[in-house]
C-alpha atoms as a PDB file:
ATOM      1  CA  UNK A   1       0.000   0.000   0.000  1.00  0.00           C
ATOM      2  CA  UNK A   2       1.134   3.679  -0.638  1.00  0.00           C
ATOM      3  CA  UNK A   3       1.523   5.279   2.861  1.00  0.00           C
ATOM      4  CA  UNK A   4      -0.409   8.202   3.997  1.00  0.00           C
ATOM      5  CA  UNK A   5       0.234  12.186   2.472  1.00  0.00           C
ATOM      6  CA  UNK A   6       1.679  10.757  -1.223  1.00  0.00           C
ATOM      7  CA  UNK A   7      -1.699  11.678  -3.052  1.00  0.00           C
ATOM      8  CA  UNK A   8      -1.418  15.158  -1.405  1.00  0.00           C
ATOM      9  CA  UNK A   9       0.301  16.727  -4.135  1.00  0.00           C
ATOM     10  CA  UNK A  10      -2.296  15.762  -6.028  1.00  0.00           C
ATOM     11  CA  UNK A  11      -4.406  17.616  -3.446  1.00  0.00           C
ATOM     12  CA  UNK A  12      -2.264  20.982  -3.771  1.00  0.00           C
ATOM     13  CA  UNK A  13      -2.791  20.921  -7.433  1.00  0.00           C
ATOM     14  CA  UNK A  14      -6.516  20.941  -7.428  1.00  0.00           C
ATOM     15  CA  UNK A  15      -6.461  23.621  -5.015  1.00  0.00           C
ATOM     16  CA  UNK A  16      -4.363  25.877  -6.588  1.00  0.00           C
ATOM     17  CA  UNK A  17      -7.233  24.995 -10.024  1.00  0.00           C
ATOM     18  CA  UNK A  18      -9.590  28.336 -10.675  1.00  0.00           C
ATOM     19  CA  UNK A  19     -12.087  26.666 -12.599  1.00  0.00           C
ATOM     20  CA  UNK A  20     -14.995  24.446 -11.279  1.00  0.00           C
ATOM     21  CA  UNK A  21     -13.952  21.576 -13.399  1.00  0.00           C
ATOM     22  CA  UNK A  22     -10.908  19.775 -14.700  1.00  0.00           C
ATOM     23  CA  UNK A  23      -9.919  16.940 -16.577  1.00  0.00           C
ATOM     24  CA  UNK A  24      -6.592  15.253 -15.981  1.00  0.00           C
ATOM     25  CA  UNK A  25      -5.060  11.877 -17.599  1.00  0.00           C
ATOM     26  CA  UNK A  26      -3.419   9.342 -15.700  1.00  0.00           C
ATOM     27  CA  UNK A  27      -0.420  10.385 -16.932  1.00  0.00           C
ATOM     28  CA  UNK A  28      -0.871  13.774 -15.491  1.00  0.00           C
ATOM     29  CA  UNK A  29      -1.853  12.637 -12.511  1.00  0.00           C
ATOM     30  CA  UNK A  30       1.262   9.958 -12.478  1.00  0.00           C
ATOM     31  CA  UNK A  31       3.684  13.567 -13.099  1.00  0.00           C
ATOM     32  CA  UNK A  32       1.661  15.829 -10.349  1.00  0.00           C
ATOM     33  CA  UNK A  33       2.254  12.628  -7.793  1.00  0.00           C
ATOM     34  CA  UNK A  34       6.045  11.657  -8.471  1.00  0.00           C
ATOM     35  CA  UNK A  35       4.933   7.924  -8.742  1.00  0.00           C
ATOM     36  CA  UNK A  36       2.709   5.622 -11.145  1.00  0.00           C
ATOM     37  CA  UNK A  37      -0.962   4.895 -10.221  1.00  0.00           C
ATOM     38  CA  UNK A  38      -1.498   0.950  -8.804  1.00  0.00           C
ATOM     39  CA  UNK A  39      -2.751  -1.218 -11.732  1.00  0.00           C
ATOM     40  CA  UNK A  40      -6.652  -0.888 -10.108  1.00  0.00           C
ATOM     41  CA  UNK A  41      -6.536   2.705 -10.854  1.00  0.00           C
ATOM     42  CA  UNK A  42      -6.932   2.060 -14.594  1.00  0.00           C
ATOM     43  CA  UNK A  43      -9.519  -0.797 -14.076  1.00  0.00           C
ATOM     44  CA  UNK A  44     -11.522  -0.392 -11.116  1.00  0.00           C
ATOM     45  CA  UNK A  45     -14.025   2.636 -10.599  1.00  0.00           C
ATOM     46  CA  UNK A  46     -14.128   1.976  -7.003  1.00  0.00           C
ATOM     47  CA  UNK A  47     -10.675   3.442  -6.256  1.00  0.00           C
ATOM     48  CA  UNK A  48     -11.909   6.259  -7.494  1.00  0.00           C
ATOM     49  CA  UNK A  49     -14.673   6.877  -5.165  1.00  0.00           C
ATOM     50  CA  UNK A  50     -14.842  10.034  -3.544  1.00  0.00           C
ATOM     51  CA  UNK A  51     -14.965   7.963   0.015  1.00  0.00           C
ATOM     52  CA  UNK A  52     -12.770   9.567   2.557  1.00  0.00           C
ATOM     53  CA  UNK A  53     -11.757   6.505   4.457  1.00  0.00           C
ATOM     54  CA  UNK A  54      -9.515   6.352   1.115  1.00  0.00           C
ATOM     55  CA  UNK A  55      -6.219   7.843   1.310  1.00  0.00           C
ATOM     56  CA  UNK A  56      -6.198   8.480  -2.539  1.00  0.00           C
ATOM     57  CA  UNK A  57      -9.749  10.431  -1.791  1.00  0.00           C
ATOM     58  CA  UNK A  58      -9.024  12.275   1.341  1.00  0.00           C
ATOM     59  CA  UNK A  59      -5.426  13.293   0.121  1.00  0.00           C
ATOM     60  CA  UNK A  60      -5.819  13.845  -3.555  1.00  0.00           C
ATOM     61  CA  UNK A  61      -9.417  15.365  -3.457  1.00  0.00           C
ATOM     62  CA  UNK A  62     -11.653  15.618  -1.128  1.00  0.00           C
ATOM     63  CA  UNK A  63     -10.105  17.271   1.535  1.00  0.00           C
ATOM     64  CA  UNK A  64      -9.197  20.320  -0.736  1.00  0.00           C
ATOM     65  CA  UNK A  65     -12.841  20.651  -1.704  1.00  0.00           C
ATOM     66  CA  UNK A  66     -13.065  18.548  -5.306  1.00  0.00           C
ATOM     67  CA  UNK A  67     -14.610  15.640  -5.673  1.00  0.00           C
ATOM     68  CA  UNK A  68     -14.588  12.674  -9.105  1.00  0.00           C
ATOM     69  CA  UNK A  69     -17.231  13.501 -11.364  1.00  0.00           C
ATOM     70  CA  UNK A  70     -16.446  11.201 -14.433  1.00  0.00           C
ATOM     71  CA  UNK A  71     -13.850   8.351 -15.110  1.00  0.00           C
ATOM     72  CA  UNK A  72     -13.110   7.488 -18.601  1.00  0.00           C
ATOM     73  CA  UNK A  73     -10.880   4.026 -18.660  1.00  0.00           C
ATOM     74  CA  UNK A  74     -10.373   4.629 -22.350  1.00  0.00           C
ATOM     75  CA  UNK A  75      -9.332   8.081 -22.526  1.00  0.00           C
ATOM     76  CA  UNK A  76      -7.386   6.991 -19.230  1.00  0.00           C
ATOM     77  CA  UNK A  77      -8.786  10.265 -17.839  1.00  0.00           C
ATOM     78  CA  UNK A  78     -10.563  12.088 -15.137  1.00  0.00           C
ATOM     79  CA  UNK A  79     -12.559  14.797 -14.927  1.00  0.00           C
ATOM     80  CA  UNK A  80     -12.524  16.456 -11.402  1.00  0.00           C
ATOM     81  CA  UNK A  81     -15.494  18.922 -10.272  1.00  0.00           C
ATOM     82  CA  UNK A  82     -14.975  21.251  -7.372  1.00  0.00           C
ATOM     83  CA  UNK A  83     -17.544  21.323  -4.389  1.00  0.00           C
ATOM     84  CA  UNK A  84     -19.262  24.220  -2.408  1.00  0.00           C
ATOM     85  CA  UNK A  85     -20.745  23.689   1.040  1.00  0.00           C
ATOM     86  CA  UNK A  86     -19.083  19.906   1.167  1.00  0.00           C
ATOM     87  CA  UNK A  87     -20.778  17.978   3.822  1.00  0.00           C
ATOM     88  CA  UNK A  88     -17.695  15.761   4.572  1.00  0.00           C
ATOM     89  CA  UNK A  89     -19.633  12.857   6.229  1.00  0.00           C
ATOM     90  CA  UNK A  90     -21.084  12.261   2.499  1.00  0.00           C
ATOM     91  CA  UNK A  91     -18.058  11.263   1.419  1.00  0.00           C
ATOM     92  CA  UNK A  92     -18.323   7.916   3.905  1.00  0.00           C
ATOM     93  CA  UNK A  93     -21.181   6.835   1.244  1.00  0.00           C
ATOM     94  CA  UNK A  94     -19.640   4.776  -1.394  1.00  0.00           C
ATOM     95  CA  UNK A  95     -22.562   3.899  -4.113  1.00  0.00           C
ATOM     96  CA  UNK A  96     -23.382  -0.693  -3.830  1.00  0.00           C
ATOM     97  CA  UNK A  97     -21.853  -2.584  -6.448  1.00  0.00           C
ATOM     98  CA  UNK A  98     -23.116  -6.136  -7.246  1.00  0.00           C
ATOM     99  CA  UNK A  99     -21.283  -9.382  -6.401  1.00  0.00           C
ATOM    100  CA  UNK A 100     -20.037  -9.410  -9.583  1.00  0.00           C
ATOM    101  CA  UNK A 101     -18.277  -6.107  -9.790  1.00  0.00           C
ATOM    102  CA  UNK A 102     -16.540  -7.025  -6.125  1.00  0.00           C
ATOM    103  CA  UNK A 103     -12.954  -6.583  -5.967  1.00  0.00           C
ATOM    104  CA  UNK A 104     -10.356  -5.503  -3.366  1.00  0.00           C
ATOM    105  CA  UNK A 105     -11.679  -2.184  -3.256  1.00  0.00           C
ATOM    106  CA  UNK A 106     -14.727  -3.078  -3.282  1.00  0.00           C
ATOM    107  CA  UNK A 107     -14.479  -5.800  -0.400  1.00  0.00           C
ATOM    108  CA  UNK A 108     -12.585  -3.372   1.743  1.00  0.00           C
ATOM    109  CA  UNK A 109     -15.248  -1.445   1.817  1.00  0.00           C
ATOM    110  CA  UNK A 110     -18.187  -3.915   2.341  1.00  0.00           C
ATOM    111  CA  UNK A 111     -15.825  -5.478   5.442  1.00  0.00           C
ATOM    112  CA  UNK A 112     -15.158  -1.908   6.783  1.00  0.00           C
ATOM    113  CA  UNK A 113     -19.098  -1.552   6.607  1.00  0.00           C
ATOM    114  CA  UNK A 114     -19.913  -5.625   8.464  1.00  0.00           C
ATOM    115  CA  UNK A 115     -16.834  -5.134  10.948  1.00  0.00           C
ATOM    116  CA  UNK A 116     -17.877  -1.946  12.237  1.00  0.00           C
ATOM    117  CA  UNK A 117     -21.375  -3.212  12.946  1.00  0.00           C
ATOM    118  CA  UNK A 118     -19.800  -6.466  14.272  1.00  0.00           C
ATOM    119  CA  UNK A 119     -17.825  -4.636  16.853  1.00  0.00           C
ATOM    120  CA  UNK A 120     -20.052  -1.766  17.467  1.00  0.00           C
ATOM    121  CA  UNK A 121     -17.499   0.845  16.718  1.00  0.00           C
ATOM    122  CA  UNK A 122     -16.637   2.863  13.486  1.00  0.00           C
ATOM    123  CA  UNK A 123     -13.707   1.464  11.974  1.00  0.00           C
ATOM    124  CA  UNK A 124     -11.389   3.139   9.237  1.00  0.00           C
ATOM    125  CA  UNK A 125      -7.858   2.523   7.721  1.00  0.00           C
ATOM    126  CA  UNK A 126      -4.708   4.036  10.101  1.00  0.00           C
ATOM    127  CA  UNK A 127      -1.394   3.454  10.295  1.00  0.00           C
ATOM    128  CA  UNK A 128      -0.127   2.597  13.692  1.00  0.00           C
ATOM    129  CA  UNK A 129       2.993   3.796  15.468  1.00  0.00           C
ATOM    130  CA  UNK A 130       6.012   1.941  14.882  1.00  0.00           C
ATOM    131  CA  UNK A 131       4.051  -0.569  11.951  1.00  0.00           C
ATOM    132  CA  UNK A 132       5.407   0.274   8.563  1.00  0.00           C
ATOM    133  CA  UNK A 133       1.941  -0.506   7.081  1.00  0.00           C
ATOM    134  CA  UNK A 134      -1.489   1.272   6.624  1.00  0.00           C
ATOM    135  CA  UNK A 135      -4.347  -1.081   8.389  1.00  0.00           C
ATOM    136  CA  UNK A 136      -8.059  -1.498   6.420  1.00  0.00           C
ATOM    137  CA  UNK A 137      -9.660  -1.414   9.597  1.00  0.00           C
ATOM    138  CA  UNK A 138      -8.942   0.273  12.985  1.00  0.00           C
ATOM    139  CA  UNK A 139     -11.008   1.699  15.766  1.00  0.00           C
ATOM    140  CA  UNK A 140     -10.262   5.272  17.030  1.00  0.00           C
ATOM    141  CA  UNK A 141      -8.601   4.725  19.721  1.00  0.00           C
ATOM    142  CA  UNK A 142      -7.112   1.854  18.055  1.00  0.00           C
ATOM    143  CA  UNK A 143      -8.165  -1.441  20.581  1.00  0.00           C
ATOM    144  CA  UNK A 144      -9.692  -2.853  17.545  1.00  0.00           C
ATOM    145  CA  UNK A 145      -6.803  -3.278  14.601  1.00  0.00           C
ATOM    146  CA  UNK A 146      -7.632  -6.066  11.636  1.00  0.00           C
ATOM    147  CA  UNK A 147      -7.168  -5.793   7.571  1.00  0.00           C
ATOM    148  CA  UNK A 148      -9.238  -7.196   4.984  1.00  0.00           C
ATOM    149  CA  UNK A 149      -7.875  -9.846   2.421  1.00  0.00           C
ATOM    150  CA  UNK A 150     -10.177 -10.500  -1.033  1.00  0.00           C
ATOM    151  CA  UNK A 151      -8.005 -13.840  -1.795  1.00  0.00           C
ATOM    152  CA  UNK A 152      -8.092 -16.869  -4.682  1.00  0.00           C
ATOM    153  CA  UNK A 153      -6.659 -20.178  -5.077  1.00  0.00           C
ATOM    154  CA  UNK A 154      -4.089 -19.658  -8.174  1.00  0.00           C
ATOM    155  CA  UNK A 155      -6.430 -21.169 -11.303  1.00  0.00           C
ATOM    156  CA  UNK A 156      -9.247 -22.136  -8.407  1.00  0.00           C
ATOM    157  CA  UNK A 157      -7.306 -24.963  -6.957  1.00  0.00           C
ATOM    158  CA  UNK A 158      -3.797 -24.822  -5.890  1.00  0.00           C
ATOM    159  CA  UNK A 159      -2.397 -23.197  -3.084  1.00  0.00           C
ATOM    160  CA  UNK A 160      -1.133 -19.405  -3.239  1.00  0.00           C
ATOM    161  CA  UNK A 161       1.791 -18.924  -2.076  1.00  0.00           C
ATOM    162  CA  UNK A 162       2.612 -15.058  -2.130  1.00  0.00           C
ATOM    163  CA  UNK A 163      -1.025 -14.997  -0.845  1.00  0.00           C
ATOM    164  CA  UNK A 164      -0.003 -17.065   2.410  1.00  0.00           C
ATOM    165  CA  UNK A 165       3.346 -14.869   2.789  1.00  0.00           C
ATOM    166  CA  UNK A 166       0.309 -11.868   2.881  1.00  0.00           C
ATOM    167  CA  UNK A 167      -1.248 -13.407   5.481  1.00  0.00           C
ATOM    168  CA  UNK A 168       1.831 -14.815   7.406  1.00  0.00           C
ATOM    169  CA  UNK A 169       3.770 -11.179   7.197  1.00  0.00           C
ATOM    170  CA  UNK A 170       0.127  -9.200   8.624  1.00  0.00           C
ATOM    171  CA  UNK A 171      -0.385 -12.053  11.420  1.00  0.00           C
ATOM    172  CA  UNK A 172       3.039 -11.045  12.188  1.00  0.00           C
ATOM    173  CA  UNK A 173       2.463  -7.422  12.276  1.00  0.00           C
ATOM    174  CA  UNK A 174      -0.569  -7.921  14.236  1.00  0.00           C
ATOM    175  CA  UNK A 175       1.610 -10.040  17.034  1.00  0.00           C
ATOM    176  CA  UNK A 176       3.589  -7.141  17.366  1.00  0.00           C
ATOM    177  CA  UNK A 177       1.077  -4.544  18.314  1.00  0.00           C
ATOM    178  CA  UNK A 178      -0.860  -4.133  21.529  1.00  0.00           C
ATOM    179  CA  UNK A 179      -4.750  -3.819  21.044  1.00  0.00           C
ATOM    180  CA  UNK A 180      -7.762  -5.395  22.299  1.00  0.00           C
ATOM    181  CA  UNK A 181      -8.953  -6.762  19.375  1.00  0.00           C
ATOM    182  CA  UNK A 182      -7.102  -8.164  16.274  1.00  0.00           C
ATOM    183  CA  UNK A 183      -8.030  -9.821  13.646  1.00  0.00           C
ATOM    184  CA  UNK A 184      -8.124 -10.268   9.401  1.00  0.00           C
ATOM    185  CA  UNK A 185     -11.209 -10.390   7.457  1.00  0.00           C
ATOM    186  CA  UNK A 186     -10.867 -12.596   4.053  1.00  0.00           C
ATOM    187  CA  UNK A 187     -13.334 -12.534   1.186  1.00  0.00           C
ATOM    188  CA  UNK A 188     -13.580 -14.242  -2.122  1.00  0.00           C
ATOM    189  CA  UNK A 189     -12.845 -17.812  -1.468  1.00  0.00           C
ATOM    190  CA  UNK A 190     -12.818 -19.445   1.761  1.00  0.00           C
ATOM    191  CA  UNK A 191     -10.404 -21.934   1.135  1.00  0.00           C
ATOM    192  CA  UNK A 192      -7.579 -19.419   1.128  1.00  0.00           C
ATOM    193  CA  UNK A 193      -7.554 -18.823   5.013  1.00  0.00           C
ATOM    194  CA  UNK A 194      -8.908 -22.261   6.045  1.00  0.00           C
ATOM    195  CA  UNK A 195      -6.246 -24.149   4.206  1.00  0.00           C
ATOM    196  CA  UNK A 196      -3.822 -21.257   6.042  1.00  0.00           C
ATOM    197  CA  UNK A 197      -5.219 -22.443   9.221  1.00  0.00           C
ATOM    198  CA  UNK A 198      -4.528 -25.947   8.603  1.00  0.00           C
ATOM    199  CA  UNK A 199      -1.006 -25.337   8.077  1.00  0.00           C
ATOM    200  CA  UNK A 200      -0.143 -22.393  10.673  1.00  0.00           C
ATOM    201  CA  UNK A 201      -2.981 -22.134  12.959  1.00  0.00           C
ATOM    202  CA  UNK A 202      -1.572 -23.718  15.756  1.00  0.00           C
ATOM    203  CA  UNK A 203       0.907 -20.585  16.111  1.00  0.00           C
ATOM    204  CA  UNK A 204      -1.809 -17.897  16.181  1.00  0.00           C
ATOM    205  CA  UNK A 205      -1.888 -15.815  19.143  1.00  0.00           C
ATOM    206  CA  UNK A 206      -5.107 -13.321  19.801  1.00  0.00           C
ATOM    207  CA  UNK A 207      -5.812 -13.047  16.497  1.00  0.00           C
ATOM    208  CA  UNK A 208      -8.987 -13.996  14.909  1.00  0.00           C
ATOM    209  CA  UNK A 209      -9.757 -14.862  11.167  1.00  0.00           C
ATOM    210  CA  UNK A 210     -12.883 -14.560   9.628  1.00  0.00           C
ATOM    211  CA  UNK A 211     -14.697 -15.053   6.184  1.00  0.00           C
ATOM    212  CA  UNK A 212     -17.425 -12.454   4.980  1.00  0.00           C
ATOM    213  CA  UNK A 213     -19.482 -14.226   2.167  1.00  0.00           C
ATOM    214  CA  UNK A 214     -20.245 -10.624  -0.167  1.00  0.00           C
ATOM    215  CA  UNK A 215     -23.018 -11.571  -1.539  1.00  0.00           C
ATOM    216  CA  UNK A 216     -24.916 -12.477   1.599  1.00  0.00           C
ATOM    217  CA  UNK A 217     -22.897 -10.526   3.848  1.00  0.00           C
ATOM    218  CA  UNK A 218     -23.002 -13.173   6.636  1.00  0.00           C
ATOM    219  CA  UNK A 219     -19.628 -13.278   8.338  1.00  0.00           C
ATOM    220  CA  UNK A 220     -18.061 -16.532   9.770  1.00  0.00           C
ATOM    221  CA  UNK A 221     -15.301 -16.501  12.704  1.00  0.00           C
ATOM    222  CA  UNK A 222     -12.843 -19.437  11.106  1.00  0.00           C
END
């Protein structure tokens, strides 16, 4: 993950913009930040989303008063549109997709949405102190820490091995921080963390898995 303030140039550039609207291209965009866009920039409209909770929205947007109007994956484009009166607890709504159009993005936010509710407290992505990464989900005062994984198999059947190095390197993370509450939320396919749990299970300490089933969004502690 990109850490937190890198989309802020972004952020300066829009505000420094006179006009209401602008259009950029992802290679614009690429220039103004220093650093290429990840690969779901250019295929999924959901990192796009003016949700705050994202650090490309709240640093390269939102939080200087602009917000995405159109996306245009061909033109590999933008067009921004700058806001008046912003209500900045709008920008928590990010519009449904269907089951079909899930994807990391996606999934992050449906888990953010079912873990919240699950532990009764609003949870959002932070970085904690002394942790070189950016957690999906984390409580205010940070006693609830976990991420959210949208795994596969590799070609729906054999085991993924970079996938389990994921898992192993945020279990590890997780060891190392104090909190009340830890855990990591998968999504996609089951088998992923089950067959993890098989294998390395036995050396989990205080930190619980589950699986959150998207389309019904039942959750399952594994």
């Amino acid at each position: 993950m990109i850490s937190m303030g890198k989309y802020e140039n972004l952020g300066r550039k829009l505000e420094n913009v006179a006009t209401k609207q602008v259009k950029l291209t992802f290679d614009e965009i690429e220039k103004i930040l220093g650093f290429p866009l990840p690969p779901s920039a250019f295929k999924f409209r959901p990192w796009w989303a003016n949700d705050k909770t994202h650090v490309q929205a709240s640093d390269g947007w939102i939080n200087n008063g602009w917000k995405v109007n159109t996306i245009d994956f061909n033109d590999k484009s933008v067009f921004f549109e700058k806001e008046t009166n912003i209500n900045r607890e709008e920008h928590n709504i990010v519009p449904t997709v269907d089951a079909e159009e899930m994807n990391p993005y996606t999934f992050e936010r449906l888990a953010r949405e079912v873990m919240s509710q699950h532990f009764n407290q609003k949870l959002s992505p932070r970085k904690i102190k002394g942790i070189p990464k950016l957690f999906d989900l984390v409580s205010q005062d940070s006693s609830i820490i976990g991420d959210a994984k949208f795994l596969t198999m590799v070609k729906g059947t054999s085991i993924p091995p970079a996938k389990f190095a994921t898992i192993a390197e945020y279990v590890w993370l997780l060891e190392k921080i104090s909190a009340n509450k830890k855990f990591l939320v998968f999504g996609n396919d089951k088998r992923v963390p089950e067959e993890w749990l098989k294998r390395y299970g036995s050396f989990l300490k205080e930190i619980n898995f589950y699986f959150l089933d998207f389309k019904t969004k039942s959750l399952d502690k594994l």
